[in-house]
C-alpha atoms as a PDB file:
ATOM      1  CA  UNK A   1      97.639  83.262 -74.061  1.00  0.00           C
ATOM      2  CA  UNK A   2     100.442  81.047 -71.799  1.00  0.00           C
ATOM      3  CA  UNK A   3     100.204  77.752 -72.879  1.00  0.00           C
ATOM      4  CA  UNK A   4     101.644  75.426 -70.392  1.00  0.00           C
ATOM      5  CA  UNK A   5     103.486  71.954 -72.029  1.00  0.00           C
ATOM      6  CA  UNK A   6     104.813  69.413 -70.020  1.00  0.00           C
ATOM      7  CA  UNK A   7     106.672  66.097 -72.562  1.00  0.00           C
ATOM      8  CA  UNK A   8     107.772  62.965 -72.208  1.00  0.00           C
ATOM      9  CA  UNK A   9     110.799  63.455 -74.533  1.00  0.00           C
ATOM     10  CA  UNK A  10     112.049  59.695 -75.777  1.00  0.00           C
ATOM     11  CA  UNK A  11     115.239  60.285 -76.708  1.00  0.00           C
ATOM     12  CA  UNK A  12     117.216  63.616 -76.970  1.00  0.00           C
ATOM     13  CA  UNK A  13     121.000  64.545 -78.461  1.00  0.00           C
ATOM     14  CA  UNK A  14     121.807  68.205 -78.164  1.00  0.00           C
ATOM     15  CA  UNK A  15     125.200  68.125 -80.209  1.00  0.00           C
ATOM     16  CA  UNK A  16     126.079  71.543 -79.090  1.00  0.00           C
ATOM     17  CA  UNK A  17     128.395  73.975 -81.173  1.00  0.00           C
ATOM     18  CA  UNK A  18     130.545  76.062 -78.689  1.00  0.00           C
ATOM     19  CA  UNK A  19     132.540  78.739 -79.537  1.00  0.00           C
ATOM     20  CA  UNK A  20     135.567  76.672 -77.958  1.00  0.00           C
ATOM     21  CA  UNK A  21     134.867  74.332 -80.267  1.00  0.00           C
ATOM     22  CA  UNK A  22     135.791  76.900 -83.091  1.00  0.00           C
ATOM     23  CA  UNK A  23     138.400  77.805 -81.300  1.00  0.00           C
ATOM     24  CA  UNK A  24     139.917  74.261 -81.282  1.00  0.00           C
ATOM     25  CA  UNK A  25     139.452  73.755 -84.585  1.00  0.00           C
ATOM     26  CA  UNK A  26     141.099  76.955 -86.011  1.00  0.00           C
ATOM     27  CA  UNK A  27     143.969  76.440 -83.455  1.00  0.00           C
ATOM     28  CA  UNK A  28     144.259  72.464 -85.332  1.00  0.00           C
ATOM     29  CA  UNK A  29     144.563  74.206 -88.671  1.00  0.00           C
ATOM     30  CA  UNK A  30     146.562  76.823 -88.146  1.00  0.00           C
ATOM     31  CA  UNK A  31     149.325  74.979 -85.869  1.00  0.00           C
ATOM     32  CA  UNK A  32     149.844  72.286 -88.254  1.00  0.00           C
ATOM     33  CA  UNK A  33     148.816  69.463 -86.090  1.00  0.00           C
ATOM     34  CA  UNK A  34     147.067  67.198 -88.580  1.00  0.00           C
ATOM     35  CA  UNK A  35     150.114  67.673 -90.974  1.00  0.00           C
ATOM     36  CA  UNK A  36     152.994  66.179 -88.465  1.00  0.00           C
ATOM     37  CA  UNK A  37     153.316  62.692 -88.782  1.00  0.00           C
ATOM     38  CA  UNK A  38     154.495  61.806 -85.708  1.00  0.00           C
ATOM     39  CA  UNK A  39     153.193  62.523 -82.233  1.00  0.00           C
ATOM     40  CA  UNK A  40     156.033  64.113 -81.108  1.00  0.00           C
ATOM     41  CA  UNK A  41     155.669  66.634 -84.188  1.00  0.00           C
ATOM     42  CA  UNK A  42     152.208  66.823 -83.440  1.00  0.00           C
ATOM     43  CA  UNK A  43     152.793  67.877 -80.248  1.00  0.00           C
ATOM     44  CA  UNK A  44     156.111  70.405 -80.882  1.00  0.00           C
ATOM     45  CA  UNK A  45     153.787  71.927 -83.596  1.00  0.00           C
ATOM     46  CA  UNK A  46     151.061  72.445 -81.253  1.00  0.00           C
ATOM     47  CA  UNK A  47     153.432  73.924 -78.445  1.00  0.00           C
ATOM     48  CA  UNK A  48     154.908  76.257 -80.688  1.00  0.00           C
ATOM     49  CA  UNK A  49     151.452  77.459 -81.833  1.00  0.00           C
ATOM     50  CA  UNK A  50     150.082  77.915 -78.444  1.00  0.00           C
ATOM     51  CA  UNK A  51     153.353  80.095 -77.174  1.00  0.00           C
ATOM     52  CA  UNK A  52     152.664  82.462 -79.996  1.00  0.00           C
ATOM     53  CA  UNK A  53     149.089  82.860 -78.779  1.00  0.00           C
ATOM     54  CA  UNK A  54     150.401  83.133 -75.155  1.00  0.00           C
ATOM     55  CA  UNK A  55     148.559  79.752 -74.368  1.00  0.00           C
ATOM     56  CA  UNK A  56     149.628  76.812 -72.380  1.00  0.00           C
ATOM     57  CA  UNK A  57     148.407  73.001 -72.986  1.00  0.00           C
ATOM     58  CA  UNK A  58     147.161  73.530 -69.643  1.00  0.00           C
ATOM     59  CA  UNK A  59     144.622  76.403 -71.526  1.00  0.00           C
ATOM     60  CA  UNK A  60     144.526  74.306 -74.509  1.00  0.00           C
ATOM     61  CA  UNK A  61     143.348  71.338 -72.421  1.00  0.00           C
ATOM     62  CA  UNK A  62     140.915  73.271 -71.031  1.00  0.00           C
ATOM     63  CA  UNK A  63     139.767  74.714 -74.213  1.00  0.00           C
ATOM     64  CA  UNK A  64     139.156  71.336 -75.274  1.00  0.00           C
ATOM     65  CA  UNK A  65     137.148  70.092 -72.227  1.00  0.00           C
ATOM     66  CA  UNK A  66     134.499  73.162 -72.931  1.00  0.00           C
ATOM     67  CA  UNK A  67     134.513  72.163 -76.453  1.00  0.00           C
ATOM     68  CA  UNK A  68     133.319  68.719 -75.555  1.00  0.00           C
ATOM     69  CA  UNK A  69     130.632  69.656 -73.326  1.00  0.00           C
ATOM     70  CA  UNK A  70     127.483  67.394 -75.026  1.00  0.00           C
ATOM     71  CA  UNK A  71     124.598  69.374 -73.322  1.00  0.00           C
ATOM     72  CA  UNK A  72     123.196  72.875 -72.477  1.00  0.00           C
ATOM     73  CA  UNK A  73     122.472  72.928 -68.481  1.00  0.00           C
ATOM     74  CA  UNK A  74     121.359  75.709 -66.071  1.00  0.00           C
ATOM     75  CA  UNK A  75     122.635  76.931 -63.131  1.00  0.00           C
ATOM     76  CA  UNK A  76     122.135  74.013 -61.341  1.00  0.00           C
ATOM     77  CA  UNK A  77     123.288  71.685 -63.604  1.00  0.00           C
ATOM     78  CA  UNK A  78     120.237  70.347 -65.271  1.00  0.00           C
ATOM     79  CA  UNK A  79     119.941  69.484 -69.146  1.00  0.00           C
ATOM     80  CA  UNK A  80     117.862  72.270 -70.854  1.00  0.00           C
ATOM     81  CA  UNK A  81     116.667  71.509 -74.125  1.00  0.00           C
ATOM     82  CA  UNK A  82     117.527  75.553 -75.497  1.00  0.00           C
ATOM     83  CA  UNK A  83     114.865  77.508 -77.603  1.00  0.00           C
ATOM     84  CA  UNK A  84     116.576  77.368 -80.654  1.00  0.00           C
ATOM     85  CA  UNK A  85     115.874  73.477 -80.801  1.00  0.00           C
ATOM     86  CA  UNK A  86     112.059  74.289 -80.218  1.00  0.00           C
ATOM     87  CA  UNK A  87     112.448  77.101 -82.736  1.00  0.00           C
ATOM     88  CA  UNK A  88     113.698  75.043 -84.729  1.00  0.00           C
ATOM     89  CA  UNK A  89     111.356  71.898 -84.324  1.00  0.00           C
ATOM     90  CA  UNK A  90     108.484  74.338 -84.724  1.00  0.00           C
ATOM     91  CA  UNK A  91     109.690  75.806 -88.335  1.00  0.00           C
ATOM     92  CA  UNK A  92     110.377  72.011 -89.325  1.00  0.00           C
ATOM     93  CA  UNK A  93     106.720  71.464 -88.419  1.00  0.00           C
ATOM     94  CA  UNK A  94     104.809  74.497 -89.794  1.00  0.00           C
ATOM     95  CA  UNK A  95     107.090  73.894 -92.952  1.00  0.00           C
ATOM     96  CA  UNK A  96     107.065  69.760 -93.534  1.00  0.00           C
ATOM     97  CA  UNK A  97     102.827  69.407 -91.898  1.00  0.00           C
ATOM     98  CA  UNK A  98      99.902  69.277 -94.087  1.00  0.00           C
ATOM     99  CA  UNK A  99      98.342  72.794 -94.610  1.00  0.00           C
ATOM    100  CA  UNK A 100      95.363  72.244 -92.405  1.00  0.00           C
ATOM    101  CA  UNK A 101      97.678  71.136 -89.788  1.00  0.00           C
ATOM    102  CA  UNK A 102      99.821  74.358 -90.015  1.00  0.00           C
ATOM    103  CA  UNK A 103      99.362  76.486 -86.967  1.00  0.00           C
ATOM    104  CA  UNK A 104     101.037  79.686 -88.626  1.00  0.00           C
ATOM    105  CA  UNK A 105     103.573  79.788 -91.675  1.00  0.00           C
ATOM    106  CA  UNK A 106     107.222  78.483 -91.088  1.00  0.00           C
ATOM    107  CA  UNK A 107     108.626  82.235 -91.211  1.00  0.00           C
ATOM    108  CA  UNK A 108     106.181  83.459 -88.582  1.00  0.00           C
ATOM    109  CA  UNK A 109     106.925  80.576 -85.998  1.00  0.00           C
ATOM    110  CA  UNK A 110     109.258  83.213 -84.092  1.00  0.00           C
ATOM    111  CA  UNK A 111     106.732  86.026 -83.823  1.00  0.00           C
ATOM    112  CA  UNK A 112     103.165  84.020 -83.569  1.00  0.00           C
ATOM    113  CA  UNK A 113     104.647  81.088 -81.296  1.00  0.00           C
ATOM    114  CA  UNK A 114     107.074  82.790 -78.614  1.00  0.00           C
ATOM    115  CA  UNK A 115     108.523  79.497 -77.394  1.00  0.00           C
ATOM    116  CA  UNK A 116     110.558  78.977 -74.333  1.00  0.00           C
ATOM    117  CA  UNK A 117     113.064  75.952 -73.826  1.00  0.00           C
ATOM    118  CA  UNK A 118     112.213  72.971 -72.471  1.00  0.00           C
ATOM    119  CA  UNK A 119     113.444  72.388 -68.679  1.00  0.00           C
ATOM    120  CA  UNK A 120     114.459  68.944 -67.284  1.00  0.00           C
ATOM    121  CA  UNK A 121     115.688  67.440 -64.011  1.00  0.00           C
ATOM    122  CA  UNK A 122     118.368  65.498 -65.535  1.00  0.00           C
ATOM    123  CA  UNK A 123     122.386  65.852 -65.828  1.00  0.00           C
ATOM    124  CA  UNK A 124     124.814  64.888 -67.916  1.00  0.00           C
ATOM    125  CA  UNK A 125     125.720  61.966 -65.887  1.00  0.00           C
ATOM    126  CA  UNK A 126     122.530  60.609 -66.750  1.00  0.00           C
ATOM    127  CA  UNK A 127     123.620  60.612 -70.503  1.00  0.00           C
ATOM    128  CA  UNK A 128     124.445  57.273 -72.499  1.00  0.00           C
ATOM    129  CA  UNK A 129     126.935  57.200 -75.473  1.00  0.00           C
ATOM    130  CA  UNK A 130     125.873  56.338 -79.496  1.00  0.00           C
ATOM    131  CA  UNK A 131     128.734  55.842 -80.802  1.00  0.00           C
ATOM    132  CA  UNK A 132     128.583  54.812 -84.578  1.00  0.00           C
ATOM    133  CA  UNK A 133     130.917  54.865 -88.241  1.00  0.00           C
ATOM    134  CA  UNK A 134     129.720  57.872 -90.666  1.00  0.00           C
ATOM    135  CA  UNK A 135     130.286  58.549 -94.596  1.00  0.00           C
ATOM    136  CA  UNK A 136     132.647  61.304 -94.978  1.00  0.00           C
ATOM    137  CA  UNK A 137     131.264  63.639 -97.424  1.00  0.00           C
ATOM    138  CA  UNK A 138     131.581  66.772 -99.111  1.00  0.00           C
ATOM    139  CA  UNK A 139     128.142  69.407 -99.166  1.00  0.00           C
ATOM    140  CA  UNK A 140     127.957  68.049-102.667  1.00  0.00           C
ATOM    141  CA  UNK A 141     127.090  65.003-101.414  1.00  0.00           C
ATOM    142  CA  UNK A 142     130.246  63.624-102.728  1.00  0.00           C
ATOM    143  CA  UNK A 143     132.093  60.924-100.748  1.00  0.00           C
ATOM    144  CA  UNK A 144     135.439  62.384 -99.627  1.00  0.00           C
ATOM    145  CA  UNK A 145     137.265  58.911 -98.135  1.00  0.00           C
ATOM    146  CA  UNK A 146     136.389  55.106 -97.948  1.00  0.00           C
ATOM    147  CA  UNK A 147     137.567  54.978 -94.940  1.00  0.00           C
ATOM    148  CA  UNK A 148     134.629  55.763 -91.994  1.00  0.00           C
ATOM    149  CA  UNK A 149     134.515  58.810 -89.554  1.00  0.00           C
ATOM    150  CA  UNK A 150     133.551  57.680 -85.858  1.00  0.00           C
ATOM    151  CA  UNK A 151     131.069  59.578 -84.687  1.00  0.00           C
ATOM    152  CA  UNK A 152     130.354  59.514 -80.984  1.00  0.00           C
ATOM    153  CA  UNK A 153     127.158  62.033 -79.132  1.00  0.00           C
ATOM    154  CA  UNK A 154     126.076  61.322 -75.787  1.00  0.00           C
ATOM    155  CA  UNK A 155     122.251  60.840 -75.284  1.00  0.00           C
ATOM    156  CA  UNK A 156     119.180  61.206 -73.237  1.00  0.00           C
ATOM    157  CA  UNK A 157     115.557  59.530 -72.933  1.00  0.00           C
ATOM    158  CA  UNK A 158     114.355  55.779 -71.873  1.00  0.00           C
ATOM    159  CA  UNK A 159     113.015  55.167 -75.767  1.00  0.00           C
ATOM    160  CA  UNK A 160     115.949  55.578 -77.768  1.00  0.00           C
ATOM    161  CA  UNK A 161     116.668  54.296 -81.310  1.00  0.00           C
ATOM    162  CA  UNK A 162     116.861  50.566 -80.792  1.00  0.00           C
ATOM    163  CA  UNK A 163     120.575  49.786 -81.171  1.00  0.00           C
ATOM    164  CA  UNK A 164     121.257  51.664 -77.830  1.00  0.00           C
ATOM    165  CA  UNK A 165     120.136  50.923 -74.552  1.00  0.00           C
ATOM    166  CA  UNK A 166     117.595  52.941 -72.280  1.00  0.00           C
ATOM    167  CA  UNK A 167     118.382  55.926 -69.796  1.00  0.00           C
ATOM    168  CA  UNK A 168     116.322  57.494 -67.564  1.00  0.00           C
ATOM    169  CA  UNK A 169     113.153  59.276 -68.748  1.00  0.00           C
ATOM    170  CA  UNK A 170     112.842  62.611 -69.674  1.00  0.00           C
ATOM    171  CA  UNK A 171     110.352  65.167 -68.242  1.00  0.00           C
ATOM    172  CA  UNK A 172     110.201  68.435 -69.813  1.00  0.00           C
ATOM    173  CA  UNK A 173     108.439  71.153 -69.273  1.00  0.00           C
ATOM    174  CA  UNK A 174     107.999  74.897 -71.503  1.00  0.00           C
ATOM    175  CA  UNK A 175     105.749  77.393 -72.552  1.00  0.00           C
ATOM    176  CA  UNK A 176     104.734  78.630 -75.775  1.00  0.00           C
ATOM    177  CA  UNK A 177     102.702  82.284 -75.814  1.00  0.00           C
ATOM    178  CA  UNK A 178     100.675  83.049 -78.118  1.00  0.00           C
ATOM    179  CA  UNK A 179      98.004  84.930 -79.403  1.00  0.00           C
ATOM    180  CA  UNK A 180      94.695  82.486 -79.716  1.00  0.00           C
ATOM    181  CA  UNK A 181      93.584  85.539 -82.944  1.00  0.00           C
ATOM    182  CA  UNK A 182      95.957  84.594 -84.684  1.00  0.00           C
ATOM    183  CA  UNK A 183      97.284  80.891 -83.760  1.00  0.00           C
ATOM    184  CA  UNK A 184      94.344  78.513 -82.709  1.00  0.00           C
ATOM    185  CA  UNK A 185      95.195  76.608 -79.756  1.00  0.00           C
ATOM    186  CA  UNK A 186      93.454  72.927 -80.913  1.00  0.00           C
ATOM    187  CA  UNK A 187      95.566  73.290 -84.301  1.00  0.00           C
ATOM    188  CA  UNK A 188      99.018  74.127 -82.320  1.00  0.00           C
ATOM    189  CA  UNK A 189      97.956  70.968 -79.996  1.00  0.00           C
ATOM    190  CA  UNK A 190      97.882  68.842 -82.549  1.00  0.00           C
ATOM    191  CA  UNK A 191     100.743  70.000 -84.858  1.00  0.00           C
ATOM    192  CA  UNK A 192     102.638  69.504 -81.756  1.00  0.00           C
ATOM    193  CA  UNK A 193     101.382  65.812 -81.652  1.00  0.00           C
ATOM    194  CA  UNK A 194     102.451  65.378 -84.943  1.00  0.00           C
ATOM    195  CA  UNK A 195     105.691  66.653 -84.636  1.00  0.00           C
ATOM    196  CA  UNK A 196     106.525  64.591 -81.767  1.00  0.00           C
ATOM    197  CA  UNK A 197     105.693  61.221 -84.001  1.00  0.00           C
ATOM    198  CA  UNK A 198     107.334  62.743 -87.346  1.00  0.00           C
ATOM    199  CA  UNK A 199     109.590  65.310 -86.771  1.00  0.00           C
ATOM    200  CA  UNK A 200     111.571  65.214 -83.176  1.00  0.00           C
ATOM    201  CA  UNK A 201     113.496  67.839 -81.445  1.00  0.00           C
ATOM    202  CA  UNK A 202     117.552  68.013 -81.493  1.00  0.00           C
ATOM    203  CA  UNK A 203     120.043  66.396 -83.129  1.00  0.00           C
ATOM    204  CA  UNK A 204     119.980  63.653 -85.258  1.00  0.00           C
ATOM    205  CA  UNK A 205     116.432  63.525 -86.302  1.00  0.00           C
ATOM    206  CA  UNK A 206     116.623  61.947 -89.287  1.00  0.00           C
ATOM    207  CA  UNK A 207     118.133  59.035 -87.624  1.00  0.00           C
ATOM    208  CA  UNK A 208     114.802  58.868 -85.536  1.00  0.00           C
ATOM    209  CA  UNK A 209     116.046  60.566 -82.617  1.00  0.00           C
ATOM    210  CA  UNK A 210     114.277  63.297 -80.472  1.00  0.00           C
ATOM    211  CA  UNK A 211     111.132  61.716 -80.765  1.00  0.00           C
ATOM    212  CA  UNK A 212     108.499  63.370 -77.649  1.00  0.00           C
ATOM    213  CA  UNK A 213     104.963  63.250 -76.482  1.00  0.00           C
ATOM    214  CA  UNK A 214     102.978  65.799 -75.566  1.00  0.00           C
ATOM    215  CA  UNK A 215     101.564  64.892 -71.982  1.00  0.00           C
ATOM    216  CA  UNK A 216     100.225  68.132 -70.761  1.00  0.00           C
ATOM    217  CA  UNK A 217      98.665  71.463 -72.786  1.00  0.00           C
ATOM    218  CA  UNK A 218      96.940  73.456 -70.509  1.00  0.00           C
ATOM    219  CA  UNK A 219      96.184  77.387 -71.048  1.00  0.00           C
ATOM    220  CA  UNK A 220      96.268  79.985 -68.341  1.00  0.00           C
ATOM    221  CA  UNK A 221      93.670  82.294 -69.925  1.00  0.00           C
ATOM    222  CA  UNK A 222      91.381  78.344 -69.739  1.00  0.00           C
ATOM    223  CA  UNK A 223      92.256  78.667 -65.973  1.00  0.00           C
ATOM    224  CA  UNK A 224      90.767  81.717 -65.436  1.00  0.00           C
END
């Protein structure tokens, strides 16, 4: 059974992880950048580094430019919200919801609910920035510096967190297939509900982003 979903998504940050952006930060460590003091040792140290890897600042600028990008997009440019962050909002769900709520165990959300990603009409132009000051801290939990990290994520949806102001609103649209034997439709529809309200999709959750509403659940195999 293809279940049809369109959402009104209120506020979305994809905080992508690129495989530039691993590349910039291994060429940081290893060159010796953060160590220099000064910016023109910062920069000698980097220019040395990149001739042994046969790499301009021209390449390195570049490198840096694809490590920034803040969204996934499709061919023609449009933000797609990728199926990992439904995957992933879907485990969160069937794991943190009540058990009558659950519409299949967290470790079967990948087989039972075969999710696509969500496609919108916006760009990154239409993105605003939250920028904001961050605890540095170690996995332990343990605070590394007093001094604050700036953080800074660019973001979509007219019904952000309050202390940023409104963009444009988001229309999605995905699928989920699934097999009504195993997964009953009314329970998904309303663990999706739920999820919207308590769990979001994206970055940033926690911080109340990535909130959504389900505005459209329609089967085929109801269609027919």
């Amino acid at each position: 059974m293809l279940i049809n979903l369109a959402i009104d998504v209120h506020s979305y940050i994809a905080h992508p992880y690129w495989p530039e952006r691993e590349r910039v930060i291994n060429i940081t460590k290893e060159s010796g950048l953060n160590r220099a003091r000064s910016a023109q040792n910062r920069r000698k140290a980097l220019e040395e580094y990149l001739r042994g890897e046969g790499m301009t600042l021209a390449d390195y600028d570049a490198l840096v430019e694809a490590a920034d990008r803040q969204f996934y997009v499709d061919d023609a440019g449009c933000v797609v919200i990728p199926k990992r962050h439904v995957d992933g909002m879907l485990v969160a769900t069937c794991d943190k919801i009540r058990s009558a709520g659950k519409p299949c165990p967290p470790d079967m959300v990948r087989t039972v609910l075969r999710a696509s990603g969500w496609q919108t009409t916006l760009t990154p132009d239409d993105a605003g920035w939250w920028t904001r000051y961050a605890v540095v801290s170690a996995g332990t939990g343990a605070r590394l510096s007093n001094q604050r990290a700036l953080r800074r994520n660019a973001y979509l949806g007219a019904e952000p967190p309050s202390e940023v102001d409104a963009r444009k609103p988001i229309e999605a649209t995905g699928t989920l297939d699934i097999n009504p034997e195993m997964v009953r439709p009314e329970v998904l529809r309303k663990a999706l509900d739920w999820a919207g309200e308590w769990i979001g999709i994206g970055a940033s959750r926690k911080m109340g982003w990535g909130r959504f509403t389900v505005t459209s659940f329609d089967s085929e195999a109801d269609e027919q």
